[in-house]
C-alpha atoms as a PDB file:
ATOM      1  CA  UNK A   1       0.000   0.000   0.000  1.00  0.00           C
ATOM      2  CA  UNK A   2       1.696   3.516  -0.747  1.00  0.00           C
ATOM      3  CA  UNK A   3       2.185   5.658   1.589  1.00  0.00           C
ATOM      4  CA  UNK A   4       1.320   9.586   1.306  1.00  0.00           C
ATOM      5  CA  UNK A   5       4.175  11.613   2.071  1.00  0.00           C
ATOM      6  CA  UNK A   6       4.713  15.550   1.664  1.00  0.00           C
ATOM      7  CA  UNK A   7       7.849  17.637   1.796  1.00  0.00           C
ATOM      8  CA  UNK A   8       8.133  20.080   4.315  1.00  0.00           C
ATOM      9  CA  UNK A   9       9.944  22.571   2.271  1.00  0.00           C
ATOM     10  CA  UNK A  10       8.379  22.733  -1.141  1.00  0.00           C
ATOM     11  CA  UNK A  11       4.840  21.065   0.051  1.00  0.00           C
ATOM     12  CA  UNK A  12       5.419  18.797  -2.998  1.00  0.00           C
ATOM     13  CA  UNK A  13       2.889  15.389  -2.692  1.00  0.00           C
ATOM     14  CA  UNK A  14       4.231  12.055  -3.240  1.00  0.00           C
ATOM     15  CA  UNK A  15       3.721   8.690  -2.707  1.00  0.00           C
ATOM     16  CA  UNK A  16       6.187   6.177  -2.045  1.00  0.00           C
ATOM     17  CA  UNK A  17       6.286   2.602  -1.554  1.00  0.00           C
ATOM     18  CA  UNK A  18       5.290   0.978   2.241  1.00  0.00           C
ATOM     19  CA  UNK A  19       8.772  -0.886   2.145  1.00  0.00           C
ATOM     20  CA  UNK A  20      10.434   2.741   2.326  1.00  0.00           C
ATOM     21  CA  UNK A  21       7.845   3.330   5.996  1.00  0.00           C
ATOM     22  CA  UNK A  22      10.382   4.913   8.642  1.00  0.00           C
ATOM     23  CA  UNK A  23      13.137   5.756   6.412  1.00  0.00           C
ATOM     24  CA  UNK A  24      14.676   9.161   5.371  1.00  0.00           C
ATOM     25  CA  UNK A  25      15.308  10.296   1.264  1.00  0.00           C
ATOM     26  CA  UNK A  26      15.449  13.062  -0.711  1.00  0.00           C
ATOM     27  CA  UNK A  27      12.777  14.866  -1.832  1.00  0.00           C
ATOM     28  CA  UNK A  28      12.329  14.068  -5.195  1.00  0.00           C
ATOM     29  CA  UNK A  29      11.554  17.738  -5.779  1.00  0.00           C
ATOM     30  CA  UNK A  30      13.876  20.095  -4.047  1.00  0.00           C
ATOM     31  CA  UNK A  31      16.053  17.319  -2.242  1.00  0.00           C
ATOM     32  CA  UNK A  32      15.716  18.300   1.319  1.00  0.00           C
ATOM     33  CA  UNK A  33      15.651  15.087   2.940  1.00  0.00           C
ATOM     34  CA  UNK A  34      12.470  13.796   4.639  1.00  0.00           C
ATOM     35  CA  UNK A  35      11.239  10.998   6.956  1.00  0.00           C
ATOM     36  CA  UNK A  36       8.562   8.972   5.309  1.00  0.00           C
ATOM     37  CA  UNK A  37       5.909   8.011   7.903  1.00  0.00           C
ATOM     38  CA  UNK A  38       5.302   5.075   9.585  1.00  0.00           C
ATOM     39  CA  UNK A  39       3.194   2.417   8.180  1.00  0.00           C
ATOM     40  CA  UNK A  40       0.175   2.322  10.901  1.00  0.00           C
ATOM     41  CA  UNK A  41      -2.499   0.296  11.087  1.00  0.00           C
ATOM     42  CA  UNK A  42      -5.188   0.816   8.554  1.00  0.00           C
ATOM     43  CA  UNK A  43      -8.403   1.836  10.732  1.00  0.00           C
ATOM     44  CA  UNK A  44     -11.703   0.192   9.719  1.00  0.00           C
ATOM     45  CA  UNK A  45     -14.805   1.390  10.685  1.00  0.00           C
ATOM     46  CA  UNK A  46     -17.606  -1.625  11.286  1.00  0.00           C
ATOM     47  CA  UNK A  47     -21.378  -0.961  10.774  1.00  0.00           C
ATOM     48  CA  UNK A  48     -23.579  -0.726  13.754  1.00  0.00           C
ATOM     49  CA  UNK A  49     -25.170  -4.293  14.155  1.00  0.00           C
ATOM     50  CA  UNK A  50     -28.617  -4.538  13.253  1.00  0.00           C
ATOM     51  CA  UNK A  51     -30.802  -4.296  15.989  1.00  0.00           C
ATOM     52  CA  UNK A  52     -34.841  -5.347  16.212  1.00  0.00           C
ATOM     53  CA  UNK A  53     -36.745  -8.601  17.195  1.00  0.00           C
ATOM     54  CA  UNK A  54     -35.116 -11.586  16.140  1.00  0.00           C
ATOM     55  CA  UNK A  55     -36.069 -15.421  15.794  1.00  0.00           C
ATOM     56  CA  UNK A  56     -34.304 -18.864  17.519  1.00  0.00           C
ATOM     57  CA  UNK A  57     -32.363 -18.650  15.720  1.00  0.00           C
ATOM     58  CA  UNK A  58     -30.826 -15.139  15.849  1.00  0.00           C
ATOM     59  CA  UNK A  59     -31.939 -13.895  12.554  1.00  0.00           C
ATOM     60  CA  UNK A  60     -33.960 -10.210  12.500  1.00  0.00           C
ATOM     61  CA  UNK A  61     -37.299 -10.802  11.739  1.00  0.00           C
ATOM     62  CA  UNK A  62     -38.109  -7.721  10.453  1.00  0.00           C
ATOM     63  CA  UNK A  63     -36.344  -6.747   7.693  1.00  0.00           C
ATOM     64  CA  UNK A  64     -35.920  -3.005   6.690  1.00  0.00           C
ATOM     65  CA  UNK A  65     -38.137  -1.970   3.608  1.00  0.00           C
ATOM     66  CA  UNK A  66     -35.292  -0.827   0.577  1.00  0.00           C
ATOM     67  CA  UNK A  67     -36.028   3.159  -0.931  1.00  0.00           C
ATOM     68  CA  UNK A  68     -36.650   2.903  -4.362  1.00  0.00           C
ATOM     69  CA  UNK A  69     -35.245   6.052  -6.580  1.00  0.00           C
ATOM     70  CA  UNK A  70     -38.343   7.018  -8.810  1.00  0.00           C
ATOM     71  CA  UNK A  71     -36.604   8.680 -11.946  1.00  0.00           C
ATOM     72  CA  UNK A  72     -38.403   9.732 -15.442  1.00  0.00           C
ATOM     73  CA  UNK A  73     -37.695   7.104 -18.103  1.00  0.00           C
ATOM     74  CA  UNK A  74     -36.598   7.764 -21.410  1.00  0.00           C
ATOM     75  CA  UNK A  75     -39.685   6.331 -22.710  1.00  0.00           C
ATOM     76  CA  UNK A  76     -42.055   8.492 -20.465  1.00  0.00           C
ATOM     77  CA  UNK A  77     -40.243  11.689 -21.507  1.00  0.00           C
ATOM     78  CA  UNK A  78     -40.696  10.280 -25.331  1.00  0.00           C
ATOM     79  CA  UNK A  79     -44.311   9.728 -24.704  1.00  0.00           C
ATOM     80  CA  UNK A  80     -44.434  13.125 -22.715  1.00  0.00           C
ATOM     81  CA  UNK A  81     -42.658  14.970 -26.174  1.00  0.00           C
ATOM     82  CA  UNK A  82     -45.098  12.564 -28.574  1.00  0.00           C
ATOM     83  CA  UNK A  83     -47.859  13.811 -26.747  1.00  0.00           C
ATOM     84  CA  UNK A  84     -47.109  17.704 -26.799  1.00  0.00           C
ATOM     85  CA  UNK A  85     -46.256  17.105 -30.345  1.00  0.00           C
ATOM     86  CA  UNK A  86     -49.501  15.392 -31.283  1.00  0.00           C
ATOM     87  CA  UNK A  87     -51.833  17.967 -29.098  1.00  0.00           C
ATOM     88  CA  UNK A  88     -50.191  20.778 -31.397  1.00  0.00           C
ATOM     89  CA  UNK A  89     -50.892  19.353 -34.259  1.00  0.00           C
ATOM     90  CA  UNK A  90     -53.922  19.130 -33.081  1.00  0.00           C
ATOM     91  CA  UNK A  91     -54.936  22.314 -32.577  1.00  0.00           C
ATOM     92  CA  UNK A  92     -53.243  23.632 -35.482  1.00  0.00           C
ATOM     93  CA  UNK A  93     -55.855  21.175 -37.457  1.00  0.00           C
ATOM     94  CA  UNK A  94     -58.766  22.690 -35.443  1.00  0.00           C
ATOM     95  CA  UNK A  95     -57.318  26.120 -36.506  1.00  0.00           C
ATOM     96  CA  UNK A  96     -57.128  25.583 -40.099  1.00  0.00           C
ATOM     97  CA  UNK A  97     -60.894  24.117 -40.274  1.00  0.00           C
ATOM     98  CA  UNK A  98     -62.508  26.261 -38.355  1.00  0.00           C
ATOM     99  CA  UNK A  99     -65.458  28.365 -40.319  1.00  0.00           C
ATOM    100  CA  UNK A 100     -64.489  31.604 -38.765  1.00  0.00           C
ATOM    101  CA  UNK A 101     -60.753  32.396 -37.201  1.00  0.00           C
ATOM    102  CA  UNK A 102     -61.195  31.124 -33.834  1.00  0.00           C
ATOM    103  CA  UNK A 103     -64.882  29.451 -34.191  1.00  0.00           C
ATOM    104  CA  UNK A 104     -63.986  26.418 -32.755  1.00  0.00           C
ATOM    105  CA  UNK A 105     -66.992  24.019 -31.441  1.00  0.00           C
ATOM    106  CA  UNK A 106     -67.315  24.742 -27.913  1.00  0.00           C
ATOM    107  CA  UNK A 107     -67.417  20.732 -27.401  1.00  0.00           C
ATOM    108  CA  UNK A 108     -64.789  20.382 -28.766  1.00  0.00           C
ATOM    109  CA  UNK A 109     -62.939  23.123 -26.073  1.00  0.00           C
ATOM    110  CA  UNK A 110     -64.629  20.924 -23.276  1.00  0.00           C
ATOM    111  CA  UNK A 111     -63.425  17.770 -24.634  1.00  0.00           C
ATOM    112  CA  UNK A 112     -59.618  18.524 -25.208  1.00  0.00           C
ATOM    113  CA  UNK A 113     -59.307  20.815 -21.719  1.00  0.00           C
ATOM    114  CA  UNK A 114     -61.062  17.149 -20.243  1.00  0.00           C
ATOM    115  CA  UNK A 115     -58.541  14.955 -21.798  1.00  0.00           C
ATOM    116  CA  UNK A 116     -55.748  17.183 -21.217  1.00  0.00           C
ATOM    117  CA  UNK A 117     -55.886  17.185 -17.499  1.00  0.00           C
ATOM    118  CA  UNK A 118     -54.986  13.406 -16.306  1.00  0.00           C
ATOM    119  CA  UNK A 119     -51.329  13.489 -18.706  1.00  0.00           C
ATOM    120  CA  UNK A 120     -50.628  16.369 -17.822  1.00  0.00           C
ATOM    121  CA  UNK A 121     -51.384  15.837 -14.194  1.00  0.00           C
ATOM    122  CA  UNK A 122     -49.109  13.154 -14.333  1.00  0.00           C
ATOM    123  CA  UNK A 123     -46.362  14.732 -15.803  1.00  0.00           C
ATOM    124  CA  UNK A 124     -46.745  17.378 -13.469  1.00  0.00           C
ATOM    125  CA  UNK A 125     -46.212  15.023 -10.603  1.00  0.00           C
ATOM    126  CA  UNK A 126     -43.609  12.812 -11.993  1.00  0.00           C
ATOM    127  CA  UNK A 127     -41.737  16.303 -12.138  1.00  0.00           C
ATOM    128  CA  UNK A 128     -42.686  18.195  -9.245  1.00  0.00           C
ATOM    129  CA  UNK A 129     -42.893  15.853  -6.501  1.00  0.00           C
ATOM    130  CA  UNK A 130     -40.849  15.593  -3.465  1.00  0.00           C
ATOM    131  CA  UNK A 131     -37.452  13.330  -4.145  1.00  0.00           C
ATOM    132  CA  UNK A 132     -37.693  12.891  -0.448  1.00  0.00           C
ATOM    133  CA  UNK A 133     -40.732  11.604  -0.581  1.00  0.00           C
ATOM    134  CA  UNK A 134     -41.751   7.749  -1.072  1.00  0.00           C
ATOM    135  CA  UNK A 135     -43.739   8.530  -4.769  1.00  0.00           C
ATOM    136  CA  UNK A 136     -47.324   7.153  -5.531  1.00  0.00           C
ATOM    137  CA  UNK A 137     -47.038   4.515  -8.164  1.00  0.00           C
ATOM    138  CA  UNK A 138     -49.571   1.949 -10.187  1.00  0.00           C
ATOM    139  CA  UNK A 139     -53.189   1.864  -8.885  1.00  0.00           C
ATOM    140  CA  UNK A 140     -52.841   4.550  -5.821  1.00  0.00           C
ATOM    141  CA  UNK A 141     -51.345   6.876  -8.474  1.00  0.00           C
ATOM    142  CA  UNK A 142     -54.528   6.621 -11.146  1.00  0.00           C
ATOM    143  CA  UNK A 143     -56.704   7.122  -7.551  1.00  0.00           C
ATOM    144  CA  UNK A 144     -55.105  10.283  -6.661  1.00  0.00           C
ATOM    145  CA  UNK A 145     -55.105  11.544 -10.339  1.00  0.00           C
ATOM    146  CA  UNK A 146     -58.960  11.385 -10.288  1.00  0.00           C
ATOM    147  CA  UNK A 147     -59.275  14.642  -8.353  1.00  0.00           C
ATOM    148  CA  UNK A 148     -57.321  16.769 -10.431  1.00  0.00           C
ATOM    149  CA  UNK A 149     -58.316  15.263 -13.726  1.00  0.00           C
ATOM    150  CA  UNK A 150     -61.802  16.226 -12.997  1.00  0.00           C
ATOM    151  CA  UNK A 151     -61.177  19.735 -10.918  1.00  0.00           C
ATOM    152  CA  UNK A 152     -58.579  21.194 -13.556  1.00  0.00           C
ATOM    153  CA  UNK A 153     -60.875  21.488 -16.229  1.00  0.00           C
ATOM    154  CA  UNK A 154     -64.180  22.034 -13.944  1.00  0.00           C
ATOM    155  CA  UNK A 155     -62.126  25.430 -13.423  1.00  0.00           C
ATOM    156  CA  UNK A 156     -62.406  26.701 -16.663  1.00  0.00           C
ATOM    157  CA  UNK A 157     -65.999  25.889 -16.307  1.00  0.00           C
ATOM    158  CA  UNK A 158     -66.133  28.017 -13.293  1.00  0.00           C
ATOM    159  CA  UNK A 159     -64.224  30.467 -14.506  1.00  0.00           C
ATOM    160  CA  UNK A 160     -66.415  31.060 -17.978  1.00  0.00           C
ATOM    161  CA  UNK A 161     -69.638  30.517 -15.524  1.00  0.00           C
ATOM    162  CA  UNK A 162     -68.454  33.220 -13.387  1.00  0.00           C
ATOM    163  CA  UNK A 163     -67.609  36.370 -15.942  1.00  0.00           C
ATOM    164  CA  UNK A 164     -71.518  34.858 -17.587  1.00  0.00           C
ATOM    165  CA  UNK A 165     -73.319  35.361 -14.326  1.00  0.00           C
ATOM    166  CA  UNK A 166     -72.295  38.943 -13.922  1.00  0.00           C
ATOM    167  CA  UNK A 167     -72.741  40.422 -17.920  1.00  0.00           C
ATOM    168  CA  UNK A 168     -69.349  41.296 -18.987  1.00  0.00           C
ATOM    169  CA  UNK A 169     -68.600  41.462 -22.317  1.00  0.00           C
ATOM    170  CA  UNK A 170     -65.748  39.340 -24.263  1.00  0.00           C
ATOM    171  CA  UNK A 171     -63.144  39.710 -23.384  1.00  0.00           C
ATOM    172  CA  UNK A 172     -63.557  40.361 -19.545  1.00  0.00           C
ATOM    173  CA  UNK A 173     -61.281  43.123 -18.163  1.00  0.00           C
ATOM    174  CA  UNK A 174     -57.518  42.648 -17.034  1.00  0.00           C
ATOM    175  CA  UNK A 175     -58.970  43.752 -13.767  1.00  0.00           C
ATOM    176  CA  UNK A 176     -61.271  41.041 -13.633  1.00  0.00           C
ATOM    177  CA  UNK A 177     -59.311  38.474 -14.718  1.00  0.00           C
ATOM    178  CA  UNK A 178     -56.477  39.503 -12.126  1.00  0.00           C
ATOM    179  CA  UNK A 179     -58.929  38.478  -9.462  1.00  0.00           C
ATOM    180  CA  UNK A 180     -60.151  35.307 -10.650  1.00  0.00           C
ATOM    181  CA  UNK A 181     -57.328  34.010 -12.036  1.00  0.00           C
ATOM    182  CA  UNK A 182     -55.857  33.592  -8.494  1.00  0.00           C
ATOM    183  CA  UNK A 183     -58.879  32.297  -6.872  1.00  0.00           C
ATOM    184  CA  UNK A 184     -58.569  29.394  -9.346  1.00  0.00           C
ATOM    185  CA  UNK A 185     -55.035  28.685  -8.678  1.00  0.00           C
ATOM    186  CA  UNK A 186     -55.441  28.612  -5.285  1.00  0.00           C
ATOM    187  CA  UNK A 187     -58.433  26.008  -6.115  1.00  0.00           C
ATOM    188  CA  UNK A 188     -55.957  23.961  -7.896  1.00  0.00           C
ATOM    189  CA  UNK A 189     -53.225  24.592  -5.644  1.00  0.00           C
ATOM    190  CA  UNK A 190     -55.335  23.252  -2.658  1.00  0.00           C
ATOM    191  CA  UNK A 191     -56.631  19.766  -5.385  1.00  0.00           C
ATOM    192  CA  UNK A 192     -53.122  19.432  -5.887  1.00  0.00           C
ATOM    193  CA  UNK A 193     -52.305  19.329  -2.418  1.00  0.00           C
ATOM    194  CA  UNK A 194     -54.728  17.300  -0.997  1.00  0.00           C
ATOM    195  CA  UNK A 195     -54.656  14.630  -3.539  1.00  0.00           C
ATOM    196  CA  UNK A 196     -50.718  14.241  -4.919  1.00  0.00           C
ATOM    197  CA  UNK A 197     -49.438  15.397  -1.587  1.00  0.00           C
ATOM    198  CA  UNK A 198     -47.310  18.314  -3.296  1.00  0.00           C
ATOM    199  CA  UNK A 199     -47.063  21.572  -1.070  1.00  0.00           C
ATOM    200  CA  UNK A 200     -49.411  24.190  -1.477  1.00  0.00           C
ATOM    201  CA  UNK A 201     -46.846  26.180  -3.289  1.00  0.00           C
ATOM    202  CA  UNK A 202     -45.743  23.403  -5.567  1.00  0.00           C
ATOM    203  CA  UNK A 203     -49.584  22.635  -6.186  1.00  0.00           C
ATOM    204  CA  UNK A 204     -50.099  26.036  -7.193  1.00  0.00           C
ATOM    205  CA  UNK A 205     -47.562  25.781 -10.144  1.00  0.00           C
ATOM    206  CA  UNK A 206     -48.982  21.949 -11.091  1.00  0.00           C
ATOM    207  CA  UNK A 207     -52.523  23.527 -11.577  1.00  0.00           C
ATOM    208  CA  UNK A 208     -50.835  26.777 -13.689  1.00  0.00           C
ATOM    209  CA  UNK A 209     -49.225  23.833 -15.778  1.00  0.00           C
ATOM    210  CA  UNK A 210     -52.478  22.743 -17.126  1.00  0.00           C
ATOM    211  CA  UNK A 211     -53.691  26.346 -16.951  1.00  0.00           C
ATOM    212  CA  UNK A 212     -50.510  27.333 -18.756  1.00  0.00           C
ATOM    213  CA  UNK A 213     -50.992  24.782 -21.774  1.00  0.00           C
ATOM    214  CA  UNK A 214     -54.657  25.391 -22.080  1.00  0.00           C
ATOM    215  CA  UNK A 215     -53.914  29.012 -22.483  1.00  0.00           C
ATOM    216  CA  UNK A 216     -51.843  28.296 -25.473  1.00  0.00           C
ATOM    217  CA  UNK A 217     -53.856  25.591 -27.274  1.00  0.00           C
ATOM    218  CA  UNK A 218     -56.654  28.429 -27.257  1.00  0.00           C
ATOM    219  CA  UNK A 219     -53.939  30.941 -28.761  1.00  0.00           C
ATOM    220  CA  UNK A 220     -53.149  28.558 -31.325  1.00  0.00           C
ATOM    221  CA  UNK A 221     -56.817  27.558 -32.170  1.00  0.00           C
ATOM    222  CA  UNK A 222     -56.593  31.178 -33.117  1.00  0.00           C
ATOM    223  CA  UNK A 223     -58.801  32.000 -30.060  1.00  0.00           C
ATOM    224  CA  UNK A 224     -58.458  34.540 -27.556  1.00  0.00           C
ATOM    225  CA  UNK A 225     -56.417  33.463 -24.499  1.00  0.00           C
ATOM    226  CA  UNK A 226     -59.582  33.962 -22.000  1.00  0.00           C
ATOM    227  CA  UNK A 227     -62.843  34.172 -23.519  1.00  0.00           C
ATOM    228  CA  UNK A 228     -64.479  32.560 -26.644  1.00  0.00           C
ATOM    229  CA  UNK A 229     -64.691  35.367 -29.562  1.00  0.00           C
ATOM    230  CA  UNK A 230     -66.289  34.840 -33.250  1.00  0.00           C
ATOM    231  CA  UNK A 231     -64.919  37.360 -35.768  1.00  0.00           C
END
């Protein structure tokens, strides 16, 4: 085993063989001659022994439960890019046959912001959750998915039902769109947080995720970003 030796003089770092332990030499350097150290004992440092209940035979009957890391795939961030890329095109398609710029079937609107919401849920998890966190996988995963799939686009409902109820005219105000716009990310924040178990802050940006890429599906269907105009 070589032995780590440094000289005095010019600080130079070396390393010499253990037969040479206790001797004196030049450095190799500046040749001021120097004592090469000792060979000690190499210090080992045992692991505590396992403690818990254990059997007749001396064997730990409970054993500890492994971490497992939880890292994206390549093949969930190609399905993630396949599915952005196939949602554009999308829209793009809606966009070129609509009648009228931006008359796009409002059923349509309802049934893409519906099927948007439990991918990019999902995605938003897989990406924002807590690495310190044991993750939600398989069947409890598609359970707590449910909430948000359904609340995310209920919001837009909510929001569209809300500028209806009190007469303005497309498109509402910045004004009023500056207060309801944070009433429904706190909505979301608070779906995210109950049901993915992200913190209210990190819920808040899941929710403006799916708000985010709604926004600009609309902008691409040649609509306006808030409200639903005909030209």
């Amino acid at each position: 085993m070589p032995i780590d030796v440094t000289c005095g003089k010019c600080l130079t770092r070396f390393q010499v063989s253990e037969k040479f332990a206790g001797r004196s030499g030049p450095c190799p350097k500046c040749k001021t001659v120097i004592k090469v150290p000792e060979l000690k004992e190499e210090v080992k440092v045992h692991a505590p022994e396992p403690s818990g209940p254990k059997d007749s035979k001396g064997e730990l009957v409970l054993n500890p439960i492994l971490r497992k890391e939880s890292k994206l795939s390549p093949l969930l961030i190609g399905a993630i890019a396949g599915g952005i890329l196939l949602t554009l095109i999308a829209a793009v398609a809606l966009r070129i046959s609509a009648p009228k710029p931006g008359q796009v079937s409002q059923l349509m609107i309802g049934i893409g912001a519906v099927l948007l919401a439990p991918p990019l849920a999902a995605a938003g998890y897989a990406i924002l959750r807590d690495d310190e966190l044991e993750p939600h996988r398989g069947t409890a995963l598609l359970v707590r998915l449910i909430a948000p799939s359904i609340v995310y686009p209920l919001l837009w409902g909510v929001y569209w039902y809300i500028f209806w109820q009190i007469k303005l005219p497309p498109p509402p105000p910045f004004t009023a769109i500056a207060i309801v716009v944070p009433l429904v990310i706190g909505v979301g924040a608070l779906t995210a947080n109950a049901s993915l178990d992200l913190e209210f802050g990190t819920g808040a940006f899941h929710y403006a995720v799916y708000l985010a890429a709604t926004i600009v599906l609309r902008m691409l269907m040649g609509m306006h970003a808030f409200w639903q105009i005909y030209t």
